[in-house]
PDB file of N, CA and C in Angstrom:
ATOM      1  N   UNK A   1      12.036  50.342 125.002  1.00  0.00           N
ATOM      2  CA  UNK A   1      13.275  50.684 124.325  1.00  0.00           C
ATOM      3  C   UNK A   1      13.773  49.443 123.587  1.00  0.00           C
ATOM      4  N   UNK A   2      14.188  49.507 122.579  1.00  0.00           N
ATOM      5  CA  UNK A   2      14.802  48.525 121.550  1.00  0.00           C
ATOM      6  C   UNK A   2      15.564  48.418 122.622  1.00  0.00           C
ATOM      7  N   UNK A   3      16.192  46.612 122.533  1.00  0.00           N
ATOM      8  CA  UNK A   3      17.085  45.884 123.171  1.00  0.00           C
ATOM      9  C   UNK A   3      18.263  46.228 122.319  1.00  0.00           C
ATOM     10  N   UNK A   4      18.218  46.320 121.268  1.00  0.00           N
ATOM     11  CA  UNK A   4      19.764  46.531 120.321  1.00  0.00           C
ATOM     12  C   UNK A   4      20.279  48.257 120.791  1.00  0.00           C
ATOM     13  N   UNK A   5      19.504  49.103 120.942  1.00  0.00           N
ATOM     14  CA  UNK A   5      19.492  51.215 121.460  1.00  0.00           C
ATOM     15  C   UNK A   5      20.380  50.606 122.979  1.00  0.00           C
ATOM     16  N   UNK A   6      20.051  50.064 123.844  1.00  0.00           N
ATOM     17  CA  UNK A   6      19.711  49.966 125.247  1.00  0.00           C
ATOM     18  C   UNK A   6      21.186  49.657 125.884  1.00  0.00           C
ATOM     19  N   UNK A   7      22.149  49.265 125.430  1.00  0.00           N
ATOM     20  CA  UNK A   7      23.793  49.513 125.770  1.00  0.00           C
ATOM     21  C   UNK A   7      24.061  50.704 125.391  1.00  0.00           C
ATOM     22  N   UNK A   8      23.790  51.514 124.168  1.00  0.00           N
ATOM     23  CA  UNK A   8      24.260  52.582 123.815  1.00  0.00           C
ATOM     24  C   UNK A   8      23.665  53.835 124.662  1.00  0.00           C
ATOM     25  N   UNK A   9      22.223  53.651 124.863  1.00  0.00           N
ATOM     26  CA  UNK A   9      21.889  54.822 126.352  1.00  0.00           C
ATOM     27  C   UNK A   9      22.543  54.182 127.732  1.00  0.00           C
ATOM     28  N   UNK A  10      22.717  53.770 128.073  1.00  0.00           N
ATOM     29  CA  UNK A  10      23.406  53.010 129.563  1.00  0.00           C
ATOM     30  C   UNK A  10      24.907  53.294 129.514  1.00  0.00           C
ATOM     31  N   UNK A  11      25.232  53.216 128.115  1.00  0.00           N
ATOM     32  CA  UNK A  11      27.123  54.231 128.144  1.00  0.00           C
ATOM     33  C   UNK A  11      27.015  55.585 128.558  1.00  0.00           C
ATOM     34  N   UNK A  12      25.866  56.049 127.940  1.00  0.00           N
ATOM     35  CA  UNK A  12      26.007  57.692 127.713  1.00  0.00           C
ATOM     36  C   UNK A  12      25.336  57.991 129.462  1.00  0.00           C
ATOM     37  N   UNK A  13      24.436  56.936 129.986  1.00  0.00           N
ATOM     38  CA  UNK A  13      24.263  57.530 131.261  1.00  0.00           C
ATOM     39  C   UNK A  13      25.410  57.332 132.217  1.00  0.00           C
ATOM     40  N   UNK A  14      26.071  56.237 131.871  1.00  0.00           N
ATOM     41  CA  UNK A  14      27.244  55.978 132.874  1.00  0.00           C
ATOM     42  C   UNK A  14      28.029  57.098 132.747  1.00  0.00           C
ATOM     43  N   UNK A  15      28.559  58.062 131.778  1.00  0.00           N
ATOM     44  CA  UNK A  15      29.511  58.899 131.800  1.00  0.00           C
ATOM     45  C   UNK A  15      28.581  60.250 132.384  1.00  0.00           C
ATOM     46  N   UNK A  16      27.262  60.224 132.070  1.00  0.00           N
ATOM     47  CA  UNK A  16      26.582  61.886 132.565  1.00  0.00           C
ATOM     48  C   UNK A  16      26.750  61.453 134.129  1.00  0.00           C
ATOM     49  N   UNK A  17      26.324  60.458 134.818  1.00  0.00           N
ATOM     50  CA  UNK A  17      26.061  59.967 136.226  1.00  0.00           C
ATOM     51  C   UNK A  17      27.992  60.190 136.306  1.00  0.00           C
ATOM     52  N   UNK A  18      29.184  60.319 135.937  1.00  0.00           N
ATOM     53  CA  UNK A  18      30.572  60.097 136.404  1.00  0.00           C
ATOM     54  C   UNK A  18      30.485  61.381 136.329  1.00  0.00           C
ATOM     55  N   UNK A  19      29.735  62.836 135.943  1.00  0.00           N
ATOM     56  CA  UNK A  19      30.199  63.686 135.466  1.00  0.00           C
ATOM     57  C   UNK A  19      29.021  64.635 136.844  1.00  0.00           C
ATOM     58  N   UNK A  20      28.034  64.214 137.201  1.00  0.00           N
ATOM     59  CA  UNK A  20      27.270  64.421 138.046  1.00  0.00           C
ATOM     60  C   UNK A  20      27.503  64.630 139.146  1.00  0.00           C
ATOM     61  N   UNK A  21      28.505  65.582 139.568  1.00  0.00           N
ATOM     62  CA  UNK A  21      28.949  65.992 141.174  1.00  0.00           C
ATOM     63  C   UNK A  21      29.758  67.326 140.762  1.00  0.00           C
ATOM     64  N   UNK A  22      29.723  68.518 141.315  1.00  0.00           N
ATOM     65  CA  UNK A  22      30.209  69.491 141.248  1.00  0.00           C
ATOM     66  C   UNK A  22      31.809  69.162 141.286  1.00  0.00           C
ATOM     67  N   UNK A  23      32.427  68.706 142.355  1.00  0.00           N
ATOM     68  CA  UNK A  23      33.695  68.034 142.449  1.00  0.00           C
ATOM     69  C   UNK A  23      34.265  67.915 140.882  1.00  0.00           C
ATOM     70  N   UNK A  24      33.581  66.924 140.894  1.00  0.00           N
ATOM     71  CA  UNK A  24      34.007  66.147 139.765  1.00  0.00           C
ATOM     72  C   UNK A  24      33.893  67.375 138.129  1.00  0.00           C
ATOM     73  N   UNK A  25      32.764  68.154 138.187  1.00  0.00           N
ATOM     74  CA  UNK A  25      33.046  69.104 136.895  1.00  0.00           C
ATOM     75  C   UNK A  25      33.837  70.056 136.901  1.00  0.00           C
ATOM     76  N   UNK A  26      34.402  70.667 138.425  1.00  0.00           N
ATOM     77  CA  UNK A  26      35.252  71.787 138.660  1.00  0.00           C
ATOM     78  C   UNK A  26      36.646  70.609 137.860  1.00  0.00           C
ATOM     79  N   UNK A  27      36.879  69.817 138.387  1.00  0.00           N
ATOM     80  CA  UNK A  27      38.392  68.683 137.781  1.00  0.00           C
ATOM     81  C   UNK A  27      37.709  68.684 136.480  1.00  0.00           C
ATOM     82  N   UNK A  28      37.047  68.161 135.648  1.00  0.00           N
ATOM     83  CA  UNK A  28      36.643  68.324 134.458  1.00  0.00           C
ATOM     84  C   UNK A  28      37.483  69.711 133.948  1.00  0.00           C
ATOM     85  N   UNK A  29      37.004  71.092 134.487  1.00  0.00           N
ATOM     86  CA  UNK A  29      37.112  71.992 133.985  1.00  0.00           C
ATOM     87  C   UNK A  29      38.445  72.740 134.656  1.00  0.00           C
ATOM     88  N   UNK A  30      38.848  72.474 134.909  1.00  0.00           N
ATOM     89  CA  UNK A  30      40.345  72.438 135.576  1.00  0.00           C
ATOM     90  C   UNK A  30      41.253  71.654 134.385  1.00  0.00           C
ATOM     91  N   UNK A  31      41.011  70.026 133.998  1.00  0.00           N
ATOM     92  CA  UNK A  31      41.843  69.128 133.207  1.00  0.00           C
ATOM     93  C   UNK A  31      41.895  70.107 132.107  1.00  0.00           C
ATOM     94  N   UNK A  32      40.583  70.369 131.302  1.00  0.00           N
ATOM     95  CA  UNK A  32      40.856  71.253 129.890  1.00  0.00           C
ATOM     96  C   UNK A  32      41.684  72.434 130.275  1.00  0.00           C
ATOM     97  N   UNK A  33      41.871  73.238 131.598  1.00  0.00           N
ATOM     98  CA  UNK A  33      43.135  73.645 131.163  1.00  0.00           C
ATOM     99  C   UNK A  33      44.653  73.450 130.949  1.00  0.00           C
ATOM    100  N   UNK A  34      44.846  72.322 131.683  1.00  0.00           N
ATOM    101  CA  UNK A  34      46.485  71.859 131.737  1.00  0.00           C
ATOM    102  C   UNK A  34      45.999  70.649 132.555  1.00  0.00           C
ATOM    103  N   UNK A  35      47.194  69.772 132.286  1.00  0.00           N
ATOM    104  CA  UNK A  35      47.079  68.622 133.327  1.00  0.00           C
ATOM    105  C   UNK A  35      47.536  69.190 134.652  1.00  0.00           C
ATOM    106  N   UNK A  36      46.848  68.262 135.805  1.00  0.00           N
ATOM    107  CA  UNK A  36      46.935  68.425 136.894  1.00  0.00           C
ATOM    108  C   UNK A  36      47.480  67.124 137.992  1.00  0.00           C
ATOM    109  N   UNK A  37      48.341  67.121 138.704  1.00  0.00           N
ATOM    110  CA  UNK A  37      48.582  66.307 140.025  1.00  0.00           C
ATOM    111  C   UNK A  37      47.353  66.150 140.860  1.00  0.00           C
ATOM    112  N   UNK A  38      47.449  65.249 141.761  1.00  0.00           N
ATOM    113  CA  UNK A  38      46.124  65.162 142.738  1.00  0.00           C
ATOM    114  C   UNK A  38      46.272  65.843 143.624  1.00  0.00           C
ATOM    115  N   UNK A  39      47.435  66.032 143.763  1.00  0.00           N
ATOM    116  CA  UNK A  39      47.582  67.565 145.039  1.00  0.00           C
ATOM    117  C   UNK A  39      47.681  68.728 144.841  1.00  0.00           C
ATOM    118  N   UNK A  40      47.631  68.901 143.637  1.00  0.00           N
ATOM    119  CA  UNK A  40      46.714  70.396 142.848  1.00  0.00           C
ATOM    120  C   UNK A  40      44.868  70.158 143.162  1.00  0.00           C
ATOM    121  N   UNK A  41      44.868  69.311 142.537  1.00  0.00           N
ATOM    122  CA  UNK A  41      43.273  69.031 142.614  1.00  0.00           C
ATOM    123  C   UNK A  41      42.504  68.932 143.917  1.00  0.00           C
ATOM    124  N   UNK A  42      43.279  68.281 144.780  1.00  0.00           N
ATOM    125  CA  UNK A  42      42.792  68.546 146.209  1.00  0.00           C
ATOM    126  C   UNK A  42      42.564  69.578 146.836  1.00  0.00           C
ATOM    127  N   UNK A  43      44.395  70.472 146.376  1.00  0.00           N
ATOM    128  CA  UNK A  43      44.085  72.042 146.990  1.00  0.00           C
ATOM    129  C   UNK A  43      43.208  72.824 146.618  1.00  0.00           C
ATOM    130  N   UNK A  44      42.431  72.928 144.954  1.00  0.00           N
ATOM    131  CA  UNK A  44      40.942  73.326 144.678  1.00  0.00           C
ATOM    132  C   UNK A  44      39.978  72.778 144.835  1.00  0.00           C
ATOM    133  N   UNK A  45      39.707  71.714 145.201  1.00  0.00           N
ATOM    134  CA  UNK A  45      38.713  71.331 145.690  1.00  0.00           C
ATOM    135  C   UNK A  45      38.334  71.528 147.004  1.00  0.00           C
ATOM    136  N   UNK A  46      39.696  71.383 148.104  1.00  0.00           N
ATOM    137  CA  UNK A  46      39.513  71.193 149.427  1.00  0.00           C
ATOM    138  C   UNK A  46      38.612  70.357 150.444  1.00  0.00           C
ATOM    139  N   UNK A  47      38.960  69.281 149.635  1.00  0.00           N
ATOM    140  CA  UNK A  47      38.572  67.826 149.938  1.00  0.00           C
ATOM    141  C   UNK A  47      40.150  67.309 150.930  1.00  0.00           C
ATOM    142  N   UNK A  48      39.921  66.225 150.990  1.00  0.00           N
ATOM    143  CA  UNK A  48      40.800  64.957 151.354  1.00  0.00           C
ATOM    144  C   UNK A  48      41.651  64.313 150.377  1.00  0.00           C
ATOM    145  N   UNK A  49      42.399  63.732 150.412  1.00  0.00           N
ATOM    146  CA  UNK A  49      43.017  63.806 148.879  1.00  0.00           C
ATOM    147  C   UNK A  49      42.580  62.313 148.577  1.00  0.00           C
ATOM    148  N   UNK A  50      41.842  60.906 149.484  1.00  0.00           N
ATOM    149  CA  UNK A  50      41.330  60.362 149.386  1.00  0.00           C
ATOM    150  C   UNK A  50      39.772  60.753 149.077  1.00  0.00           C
ATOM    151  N   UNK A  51      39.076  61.710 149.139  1.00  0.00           N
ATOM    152  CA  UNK A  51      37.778  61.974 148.242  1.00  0.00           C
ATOM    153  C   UNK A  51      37.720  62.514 147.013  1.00  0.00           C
ATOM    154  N   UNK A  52      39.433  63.095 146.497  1.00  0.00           N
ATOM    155  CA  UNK A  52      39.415  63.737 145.457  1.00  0.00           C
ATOM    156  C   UNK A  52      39.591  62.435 144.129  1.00  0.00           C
ATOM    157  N   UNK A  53      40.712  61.578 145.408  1.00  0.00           N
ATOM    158  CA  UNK A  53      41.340  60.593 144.332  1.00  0.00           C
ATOM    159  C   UNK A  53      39.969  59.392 143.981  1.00  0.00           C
ATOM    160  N   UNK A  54      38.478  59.278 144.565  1.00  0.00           N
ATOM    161  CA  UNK A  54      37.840  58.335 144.260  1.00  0.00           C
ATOM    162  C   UNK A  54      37.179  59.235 143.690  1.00  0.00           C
ATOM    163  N   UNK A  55      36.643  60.846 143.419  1.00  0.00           N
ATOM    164  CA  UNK A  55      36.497  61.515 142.156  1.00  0.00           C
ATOM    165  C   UNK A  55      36.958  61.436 140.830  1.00  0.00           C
ATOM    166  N   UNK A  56      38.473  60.964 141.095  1.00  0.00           N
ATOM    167  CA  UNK A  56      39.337  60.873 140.080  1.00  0.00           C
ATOM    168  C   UNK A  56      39.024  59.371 139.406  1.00  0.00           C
ATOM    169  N   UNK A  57      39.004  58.411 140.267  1.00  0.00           N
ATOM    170  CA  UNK A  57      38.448  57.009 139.941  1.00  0.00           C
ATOM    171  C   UNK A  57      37.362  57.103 138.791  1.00  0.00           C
ATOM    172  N   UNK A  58      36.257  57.775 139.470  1.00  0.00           N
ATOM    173  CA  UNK A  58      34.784  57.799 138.857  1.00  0.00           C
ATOM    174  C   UNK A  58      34.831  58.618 137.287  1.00  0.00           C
ATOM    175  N   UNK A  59      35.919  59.543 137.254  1.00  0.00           N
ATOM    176  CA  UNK A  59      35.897  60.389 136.027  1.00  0.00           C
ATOM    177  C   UNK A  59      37.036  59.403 134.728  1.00  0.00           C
ATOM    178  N   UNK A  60      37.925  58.585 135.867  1.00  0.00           N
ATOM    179  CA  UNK A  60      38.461  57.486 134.398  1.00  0.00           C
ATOM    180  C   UNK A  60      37.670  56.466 134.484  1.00  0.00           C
ATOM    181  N   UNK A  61      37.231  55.669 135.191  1.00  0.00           N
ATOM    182  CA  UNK A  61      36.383  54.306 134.787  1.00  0.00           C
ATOM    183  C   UNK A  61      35.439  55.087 133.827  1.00  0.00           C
ATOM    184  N   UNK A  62      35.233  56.194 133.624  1.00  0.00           N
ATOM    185  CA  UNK A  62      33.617  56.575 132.793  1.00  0.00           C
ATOM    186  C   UNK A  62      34.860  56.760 131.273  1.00  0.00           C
ATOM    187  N   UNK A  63      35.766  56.904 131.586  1.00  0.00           N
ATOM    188  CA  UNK A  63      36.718  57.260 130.251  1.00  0.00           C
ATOM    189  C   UNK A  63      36.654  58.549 129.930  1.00  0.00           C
ATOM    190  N   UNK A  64      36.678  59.354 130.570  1.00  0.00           N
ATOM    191  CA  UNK A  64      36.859  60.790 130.516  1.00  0.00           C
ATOM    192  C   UNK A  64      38.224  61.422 131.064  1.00  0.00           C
ATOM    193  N   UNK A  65      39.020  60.903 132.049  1.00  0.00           N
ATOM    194  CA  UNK A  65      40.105  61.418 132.164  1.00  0.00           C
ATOM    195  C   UNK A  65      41.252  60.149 131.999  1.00  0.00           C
ATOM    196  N   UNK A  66      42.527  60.386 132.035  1.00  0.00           N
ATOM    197  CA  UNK A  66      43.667  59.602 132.008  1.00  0.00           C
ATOM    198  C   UNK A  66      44.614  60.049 132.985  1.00  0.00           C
ATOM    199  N   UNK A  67      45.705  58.733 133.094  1.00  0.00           N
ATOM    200  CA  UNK A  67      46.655  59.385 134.205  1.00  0.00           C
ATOM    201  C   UNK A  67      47.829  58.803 133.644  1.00  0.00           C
ATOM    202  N   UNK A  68      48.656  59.677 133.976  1.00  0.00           N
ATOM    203  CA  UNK A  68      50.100  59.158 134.044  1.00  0.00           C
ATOM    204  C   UNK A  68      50.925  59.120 135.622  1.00  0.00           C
ATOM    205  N   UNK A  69      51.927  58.280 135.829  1.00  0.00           N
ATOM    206  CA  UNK A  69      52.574  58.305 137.084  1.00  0.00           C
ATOM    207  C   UNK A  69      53.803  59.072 136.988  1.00  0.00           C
ATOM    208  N   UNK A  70      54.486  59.708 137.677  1.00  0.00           N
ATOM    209  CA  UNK A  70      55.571  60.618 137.265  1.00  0.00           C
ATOM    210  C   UNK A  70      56.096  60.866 138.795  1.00  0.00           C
ATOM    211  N   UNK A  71      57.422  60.236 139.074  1.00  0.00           N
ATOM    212  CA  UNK A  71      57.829  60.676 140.230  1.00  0.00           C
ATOM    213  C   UNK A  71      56.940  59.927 141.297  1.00  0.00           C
ATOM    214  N   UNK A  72      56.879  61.065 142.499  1.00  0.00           N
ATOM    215  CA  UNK A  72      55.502  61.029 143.134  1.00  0.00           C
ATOM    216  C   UNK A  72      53.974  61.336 143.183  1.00  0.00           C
ATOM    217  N   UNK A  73      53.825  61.351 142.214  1.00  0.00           N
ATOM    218  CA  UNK A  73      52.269  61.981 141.515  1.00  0.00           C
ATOM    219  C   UNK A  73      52.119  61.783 140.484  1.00  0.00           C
ATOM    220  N   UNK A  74      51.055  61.446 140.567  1.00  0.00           N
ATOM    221  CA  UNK A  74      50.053  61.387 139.184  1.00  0.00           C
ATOM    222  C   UNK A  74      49.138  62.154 138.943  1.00  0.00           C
ATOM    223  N   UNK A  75      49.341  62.357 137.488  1.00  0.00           N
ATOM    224  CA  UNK A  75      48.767  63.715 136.761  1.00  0.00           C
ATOM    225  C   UNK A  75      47.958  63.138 135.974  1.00  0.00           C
ATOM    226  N   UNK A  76      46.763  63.772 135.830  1.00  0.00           N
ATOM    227  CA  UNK A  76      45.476  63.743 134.702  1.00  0.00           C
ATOM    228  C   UNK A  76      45.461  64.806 134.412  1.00  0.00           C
ATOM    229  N   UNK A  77      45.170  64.388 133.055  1.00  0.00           N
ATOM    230  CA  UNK A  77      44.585  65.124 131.865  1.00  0.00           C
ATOM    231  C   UNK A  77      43.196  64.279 131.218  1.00  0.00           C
ATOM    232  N   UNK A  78      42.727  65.494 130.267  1.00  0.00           N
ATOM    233  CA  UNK A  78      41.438  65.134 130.181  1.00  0.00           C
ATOM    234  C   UNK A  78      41.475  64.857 128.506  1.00  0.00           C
ATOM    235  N   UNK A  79      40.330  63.412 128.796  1.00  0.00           N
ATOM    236  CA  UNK A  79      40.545  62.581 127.538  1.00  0.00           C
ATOM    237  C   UNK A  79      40.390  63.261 126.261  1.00  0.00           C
ATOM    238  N   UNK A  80      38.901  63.914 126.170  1.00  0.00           N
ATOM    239  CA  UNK A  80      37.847  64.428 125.143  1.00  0.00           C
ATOM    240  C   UNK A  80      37.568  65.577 125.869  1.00  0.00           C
ATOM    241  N   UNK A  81      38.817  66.613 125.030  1.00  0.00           N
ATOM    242  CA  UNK A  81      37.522  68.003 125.317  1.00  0.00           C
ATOM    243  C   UNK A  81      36.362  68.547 125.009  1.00  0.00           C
ATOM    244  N   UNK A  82      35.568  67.381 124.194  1.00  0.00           N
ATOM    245  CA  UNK A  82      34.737  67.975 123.339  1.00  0.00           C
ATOM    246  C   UNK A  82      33.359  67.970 124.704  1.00  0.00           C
ATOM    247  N   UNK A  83      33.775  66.943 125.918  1.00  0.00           N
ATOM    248  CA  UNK A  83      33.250  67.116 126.631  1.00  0.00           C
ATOM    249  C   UNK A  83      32.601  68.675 127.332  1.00  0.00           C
ATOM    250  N   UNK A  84      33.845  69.648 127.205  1.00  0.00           N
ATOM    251  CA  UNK A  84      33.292  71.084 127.509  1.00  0.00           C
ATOM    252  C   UNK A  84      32.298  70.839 126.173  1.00  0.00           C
ATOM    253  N   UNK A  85      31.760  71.228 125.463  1.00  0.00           N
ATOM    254  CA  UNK A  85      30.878  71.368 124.314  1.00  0.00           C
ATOM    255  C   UNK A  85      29.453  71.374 125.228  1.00  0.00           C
ATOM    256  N   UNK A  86      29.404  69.895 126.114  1.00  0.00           N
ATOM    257  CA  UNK A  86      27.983  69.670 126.246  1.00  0.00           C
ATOM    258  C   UNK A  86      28.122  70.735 127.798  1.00  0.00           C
ATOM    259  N   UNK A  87      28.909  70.998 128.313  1.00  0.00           N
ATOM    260  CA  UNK A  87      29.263  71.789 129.999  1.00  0.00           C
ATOM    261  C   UNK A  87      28.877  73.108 128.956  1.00  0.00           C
ATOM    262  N   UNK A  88      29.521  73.710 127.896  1.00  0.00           N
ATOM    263  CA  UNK A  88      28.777  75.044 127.699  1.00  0.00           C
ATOM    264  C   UNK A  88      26.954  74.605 127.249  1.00  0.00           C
ATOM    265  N   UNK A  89      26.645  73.462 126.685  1.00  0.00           N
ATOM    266  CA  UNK A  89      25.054  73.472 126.527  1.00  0.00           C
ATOM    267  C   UNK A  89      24.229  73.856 127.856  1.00  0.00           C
ATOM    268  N   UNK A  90      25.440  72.968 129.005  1.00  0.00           N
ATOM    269  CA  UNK A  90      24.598  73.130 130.346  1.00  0.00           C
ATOM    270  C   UNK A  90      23.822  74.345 130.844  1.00  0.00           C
ATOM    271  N   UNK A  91      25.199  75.349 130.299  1.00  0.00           N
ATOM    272  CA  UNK A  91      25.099  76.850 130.878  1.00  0.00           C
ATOM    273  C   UNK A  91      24.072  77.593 130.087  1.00  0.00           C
ATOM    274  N   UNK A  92      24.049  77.487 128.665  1.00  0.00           N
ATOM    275  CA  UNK A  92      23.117  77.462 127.800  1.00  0.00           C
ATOM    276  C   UNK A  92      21.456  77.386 128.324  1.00  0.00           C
ATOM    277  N   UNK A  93      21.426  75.765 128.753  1.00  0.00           N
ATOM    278  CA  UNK A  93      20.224  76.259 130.089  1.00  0.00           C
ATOM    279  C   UNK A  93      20.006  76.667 131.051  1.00  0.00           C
ATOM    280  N   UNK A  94      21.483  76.688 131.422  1.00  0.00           N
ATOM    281  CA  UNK A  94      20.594  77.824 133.284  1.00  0.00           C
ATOM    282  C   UNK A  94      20.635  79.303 132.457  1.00  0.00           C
ATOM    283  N   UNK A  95      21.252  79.790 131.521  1.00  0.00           N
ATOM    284  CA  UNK A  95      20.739  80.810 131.591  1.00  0.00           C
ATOM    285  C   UNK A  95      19.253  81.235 130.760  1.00  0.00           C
ATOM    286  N   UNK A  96      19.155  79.902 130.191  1.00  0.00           N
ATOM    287  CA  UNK A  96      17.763  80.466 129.605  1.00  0.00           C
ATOM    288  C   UNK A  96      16.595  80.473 130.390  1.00  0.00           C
ATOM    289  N   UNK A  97      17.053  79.649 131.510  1.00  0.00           N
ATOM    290  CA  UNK A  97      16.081  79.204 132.714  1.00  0.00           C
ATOM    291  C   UNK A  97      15.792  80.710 133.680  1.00  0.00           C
ATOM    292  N   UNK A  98      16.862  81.054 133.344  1.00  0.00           N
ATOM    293  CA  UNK A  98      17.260  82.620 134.932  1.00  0.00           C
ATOM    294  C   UNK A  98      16.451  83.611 133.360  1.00  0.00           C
ATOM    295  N   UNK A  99      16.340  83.944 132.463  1.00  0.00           N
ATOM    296  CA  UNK A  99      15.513  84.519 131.573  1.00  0.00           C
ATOM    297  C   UNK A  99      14.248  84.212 131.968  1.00  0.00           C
ATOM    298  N   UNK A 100      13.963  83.137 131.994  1.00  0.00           N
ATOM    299  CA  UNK A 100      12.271  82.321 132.061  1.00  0.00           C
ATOM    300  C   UNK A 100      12.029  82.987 133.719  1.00  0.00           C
ATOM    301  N   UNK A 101      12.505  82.621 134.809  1.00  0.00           N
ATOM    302  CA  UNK A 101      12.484  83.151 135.649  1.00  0.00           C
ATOM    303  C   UNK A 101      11.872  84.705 136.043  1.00  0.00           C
ATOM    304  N   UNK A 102      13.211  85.175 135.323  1.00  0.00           N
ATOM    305  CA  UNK A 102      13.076  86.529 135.661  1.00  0.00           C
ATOM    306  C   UNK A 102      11.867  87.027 134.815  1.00  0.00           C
ATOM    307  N   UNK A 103      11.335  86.483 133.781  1.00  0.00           N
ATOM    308  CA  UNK A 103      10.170  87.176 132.998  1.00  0.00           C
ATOM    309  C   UNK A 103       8.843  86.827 134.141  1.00  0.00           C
ATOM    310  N   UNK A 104       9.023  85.747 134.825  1.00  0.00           N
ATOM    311  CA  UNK A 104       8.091  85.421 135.462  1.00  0.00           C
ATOM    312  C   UNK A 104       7.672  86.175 137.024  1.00  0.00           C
ATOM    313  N   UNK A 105       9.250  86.368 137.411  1.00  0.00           N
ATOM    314  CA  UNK A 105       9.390  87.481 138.708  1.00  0.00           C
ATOM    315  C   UNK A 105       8.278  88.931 138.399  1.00  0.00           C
ATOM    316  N   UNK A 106       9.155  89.378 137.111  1.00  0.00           N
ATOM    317  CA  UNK A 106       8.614  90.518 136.538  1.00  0.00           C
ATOM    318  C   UNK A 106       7.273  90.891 136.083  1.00  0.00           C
ATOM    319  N   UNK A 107       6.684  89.438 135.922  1.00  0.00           N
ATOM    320  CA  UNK A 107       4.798  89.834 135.375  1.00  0.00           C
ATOM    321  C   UNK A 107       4.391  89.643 136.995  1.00  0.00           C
ATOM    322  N   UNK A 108       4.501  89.135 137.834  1.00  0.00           N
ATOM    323  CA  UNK A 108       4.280  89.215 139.659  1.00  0.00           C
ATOM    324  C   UNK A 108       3.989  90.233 140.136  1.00  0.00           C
ATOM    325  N   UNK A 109       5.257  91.060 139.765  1.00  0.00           N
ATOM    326  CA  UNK A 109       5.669  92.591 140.432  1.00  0.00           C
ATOM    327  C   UNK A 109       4.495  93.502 139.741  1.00  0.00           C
ATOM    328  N   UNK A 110       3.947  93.231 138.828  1.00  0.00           N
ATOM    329  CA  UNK A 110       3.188  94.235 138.299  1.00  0.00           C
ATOM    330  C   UNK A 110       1.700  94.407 138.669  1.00  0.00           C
TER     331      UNK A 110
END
């Protein structure tokens, strides 16, 4: 790999690897609808509110979510929705995968 390419793939893996835990994409996909408190986010997750909040860590150090302090809680919202874009590509492949699958179930059976 070119040495000059080789920061610019190591950004893009640092944010897929922050985005890489179910936890963490349900809050992804939770933020694009409204901002959320951490004790919203806990109660859907049903975590600890210390495993939700070092979820929450991992999704702003990657620069994907933000927080504000308000009162007693802090609320995130989500930086770049364009992030859903690549979460619908995802789905994009499992379902072409459950197609591939099922064509393959189906020549078996016969």
């Amino acid at each position: 790999m070119n040495d000059s390419l080789k920061p610019r793939y190591e950004a893009r893996a640092r944010i897929l690897k922050a985005m890489a835990h179910p936890s963490r994409l349900l809050i992804i996909e939770e933020l694009q609808k409204q901002e959320r408190c951490v004790n919203e986010l806990t109660e859907m997750i049903g975590s600890d509110m210390s495993t939700v909040s070092k979820h929450l860590s991992v999704l702003k150090n990657a620069g994907l979510v933000s927080d504000e302090k308000r009162a007693n809680c802090i609320y995130y919202t989500l930086r770049c929705t364009c992030i859903l874009d690549f979460i619908g590509c995802v789905e994009e492949v499992l379902s072409a995968n459950a197609e591939e699958h099922n064509k393959i179930l189906k020549s078996c059976k016969k």
